[in-house]
C-alpha atoms as a PDB file:
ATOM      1  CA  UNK A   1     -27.664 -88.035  56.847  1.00  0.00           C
ATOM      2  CA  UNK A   2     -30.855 -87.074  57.592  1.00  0.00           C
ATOM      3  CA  UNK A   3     -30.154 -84.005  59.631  1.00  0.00           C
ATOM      4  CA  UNK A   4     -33.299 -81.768  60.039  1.00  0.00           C
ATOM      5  CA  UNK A   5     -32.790 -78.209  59.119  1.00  0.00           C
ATOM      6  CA  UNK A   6     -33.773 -75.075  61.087  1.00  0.00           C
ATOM      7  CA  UNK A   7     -33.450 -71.742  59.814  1.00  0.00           C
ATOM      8  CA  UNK A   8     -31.442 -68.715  62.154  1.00  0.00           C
ATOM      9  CA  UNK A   9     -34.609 -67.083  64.188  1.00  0.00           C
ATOM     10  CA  UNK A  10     -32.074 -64.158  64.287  1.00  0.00           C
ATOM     11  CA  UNK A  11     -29.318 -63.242  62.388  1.00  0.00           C
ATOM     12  CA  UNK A  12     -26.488 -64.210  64.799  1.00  0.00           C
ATOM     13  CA  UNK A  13     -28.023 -67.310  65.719  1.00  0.00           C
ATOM     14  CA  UNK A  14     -26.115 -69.334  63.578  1.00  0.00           C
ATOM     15  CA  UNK A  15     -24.236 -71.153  66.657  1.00  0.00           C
ATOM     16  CA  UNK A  16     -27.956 -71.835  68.210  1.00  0.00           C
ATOM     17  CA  UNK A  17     -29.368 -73.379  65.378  1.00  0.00           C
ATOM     18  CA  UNK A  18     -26.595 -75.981  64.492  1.00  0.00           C
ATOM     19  CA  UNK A  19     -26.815 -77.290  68.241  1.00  0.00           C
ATOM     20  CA  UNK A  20     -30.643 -77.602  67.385  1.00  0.00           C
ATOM     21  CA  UNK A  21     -30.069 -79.641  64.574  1.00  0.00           C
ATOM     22  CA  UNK A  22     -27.462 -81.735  66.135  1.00  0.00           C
ATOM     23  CA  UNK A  23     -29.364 -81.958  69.434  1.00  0.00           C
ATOM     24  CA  UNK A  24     -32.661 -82.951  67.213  1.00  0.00           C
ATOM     25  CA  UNK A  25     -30.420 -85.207  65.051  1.00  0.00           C
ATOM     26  CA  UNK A  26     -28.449 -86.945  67.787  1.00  0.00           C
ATOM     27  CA  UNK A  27     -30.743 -87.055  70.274  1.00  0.00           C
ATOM     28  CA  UNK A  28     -34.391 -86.343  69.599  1.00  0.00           C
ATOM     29  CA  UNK A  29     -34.803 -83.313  71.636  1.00  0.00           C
ATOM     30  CA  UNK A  30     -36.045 -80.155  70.048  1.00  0.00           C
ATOM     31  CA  UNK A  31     -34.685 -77.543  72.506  1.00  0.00           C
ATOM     32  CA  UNK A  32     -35.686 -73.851  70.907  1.00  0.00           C
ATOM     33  CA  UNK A  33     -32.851 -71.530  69.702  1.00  0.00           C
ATOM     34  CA  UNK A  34     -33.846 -68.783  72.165  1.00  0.00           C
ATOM     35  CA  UNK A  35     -33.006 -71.706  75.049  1.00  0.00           C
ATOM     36  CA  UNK A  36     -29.800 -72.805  73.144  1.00  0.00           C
ATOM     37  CA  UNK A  37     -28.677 -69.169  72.706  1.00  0.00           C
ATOM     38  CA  UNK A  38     -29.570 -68.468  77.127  1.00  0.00           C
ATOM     39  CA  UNK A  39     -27.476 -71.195  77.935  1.00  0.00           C
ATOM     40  CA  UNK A  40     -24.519 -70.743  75.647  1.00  0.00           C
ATOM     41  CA  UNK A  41     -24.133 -66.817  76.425  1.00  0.00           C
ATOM     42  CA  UNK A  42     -24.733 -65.825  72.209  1.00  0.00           C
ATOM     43  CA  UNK A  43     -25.150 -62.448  71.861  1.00  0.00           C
ATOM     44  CA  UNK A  44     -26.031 -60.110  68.934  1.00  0.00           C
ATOM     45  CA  UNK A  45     -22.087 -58.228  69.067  1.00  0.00           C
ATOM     46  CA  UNK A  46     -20.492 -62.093  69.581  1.00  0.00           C
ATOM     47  CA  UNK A  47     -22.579 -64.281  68.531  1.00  0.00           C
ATOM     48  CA  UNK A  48     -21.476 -67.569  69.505  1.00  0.00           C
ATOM     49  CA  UNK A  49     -18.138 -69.100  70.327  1.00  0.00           C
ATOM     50  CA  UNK A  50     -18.035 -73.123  69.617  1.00  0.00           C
ATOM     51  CA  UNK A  51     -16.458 -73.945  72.437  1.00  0.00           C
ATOM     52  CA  UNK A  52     -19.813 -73.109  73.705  1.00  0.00           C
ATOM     53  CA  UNK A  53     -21.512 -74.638  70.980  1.00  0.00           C
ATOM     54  CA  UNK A  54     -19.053 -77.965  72.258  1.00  0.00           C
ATOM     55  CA  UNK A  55     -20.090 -77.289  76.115  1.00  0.00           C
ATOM     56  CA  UNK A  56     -23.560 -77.381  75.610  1.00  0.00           C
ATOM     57  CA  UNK A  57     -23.583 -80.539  73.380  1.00  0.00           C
ATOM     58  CA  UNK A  58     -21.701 -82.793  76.070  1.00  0.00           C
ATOM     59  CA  UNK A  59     -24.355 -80.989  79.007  1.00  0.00           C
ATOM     60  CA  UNK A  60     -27.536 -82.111  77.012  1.00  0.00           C
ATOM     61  CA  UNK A  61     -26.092 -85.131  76.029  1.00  0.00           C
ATOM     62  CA  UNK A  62     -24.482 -86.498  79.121  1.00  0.00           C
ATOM     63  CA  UNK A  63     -21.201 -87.033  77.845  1.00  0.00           C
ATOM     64  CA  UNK A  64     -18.056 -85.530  77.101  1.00  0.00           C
ATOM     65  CA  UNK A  65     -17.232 -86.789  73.854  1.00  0.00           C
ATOM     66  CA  UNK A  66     -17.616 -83.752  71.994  1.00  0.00           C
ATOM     67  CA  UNK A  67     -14.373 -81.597  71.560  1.00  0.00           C
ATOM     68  CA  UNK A  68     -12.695 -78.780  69.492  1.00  0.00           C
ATOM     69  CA  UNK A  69      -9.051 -77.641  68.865  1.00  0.00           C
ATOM     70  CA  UNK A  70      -8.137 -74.106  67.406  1.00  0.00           C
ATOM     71  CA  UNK A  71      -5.763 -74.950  64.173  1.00  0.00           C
ATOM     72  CA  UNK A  72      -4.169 -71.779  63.564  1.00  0.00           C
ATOM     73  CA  UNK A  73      -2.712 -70.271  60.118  1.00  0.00           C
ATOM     74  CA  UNK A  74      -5.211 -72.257  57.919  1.00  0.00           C
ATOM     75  CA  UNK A  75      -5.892 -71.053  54.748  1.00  0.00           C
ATOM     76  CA  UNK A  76      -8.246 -72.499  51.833  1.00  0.00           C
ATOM     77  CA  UNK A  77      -5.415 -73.408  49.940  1.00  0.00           C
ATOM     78  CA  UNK A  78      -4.573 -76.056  52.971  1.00  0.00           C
ATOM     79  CA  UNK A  79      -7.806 -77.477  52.326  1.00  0.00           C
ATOM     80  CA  UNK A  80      -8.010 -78.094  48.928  1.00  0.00           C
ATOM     81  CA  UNK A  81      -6.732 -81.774  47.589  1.00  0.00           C
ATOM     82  CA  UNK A  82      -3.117 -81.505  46.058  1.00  0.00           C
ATOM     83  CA  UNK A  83      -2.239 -82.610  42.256  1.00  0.00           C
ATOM     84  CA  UNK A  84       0.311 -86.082  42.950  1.00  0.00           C
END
């Protein structure tokens, strides 16, 4: 995919710039991390939560496809393929 890349402007923007790539991805609108990070509430001790990230994604986008779910008690292990 050709997703474009933008660095972090600051160090806990990390939320803020992957809705900048998605948004410039998905959509064609460059909206600037500082604008991203207003309207999603990041801050420097919290950074960003992605239900935020999620919330801001269906806003700019008009929809409400976009979703996440909390899976709790995930390890790496769960993730990696298993030997049959």
């Amino acid at each position: 995919m050709p997703v474009p890349l933008f660095h972090q402007e600051q160090s806990w923007y990390c939320g803020p710039a992957s809705v900048q790539m998605i948004s410039t991805y998905l959509y064609g609108t460059t909206y600037s991390q500082d604008d991203i990070a207003n309207y999603m509430g990041t801050t420097l001790s919290e950074g960003t939560e992605v239900p935020q990230m999620v919330n801001v994604v269906n806003y700019w986008s008009g929809t409400t496809f976009y979703s996440c779910e909390q899976i709790s008690n995930v390890s790496i292990e769960h993730l990696r393929p298993q030997n049959h």
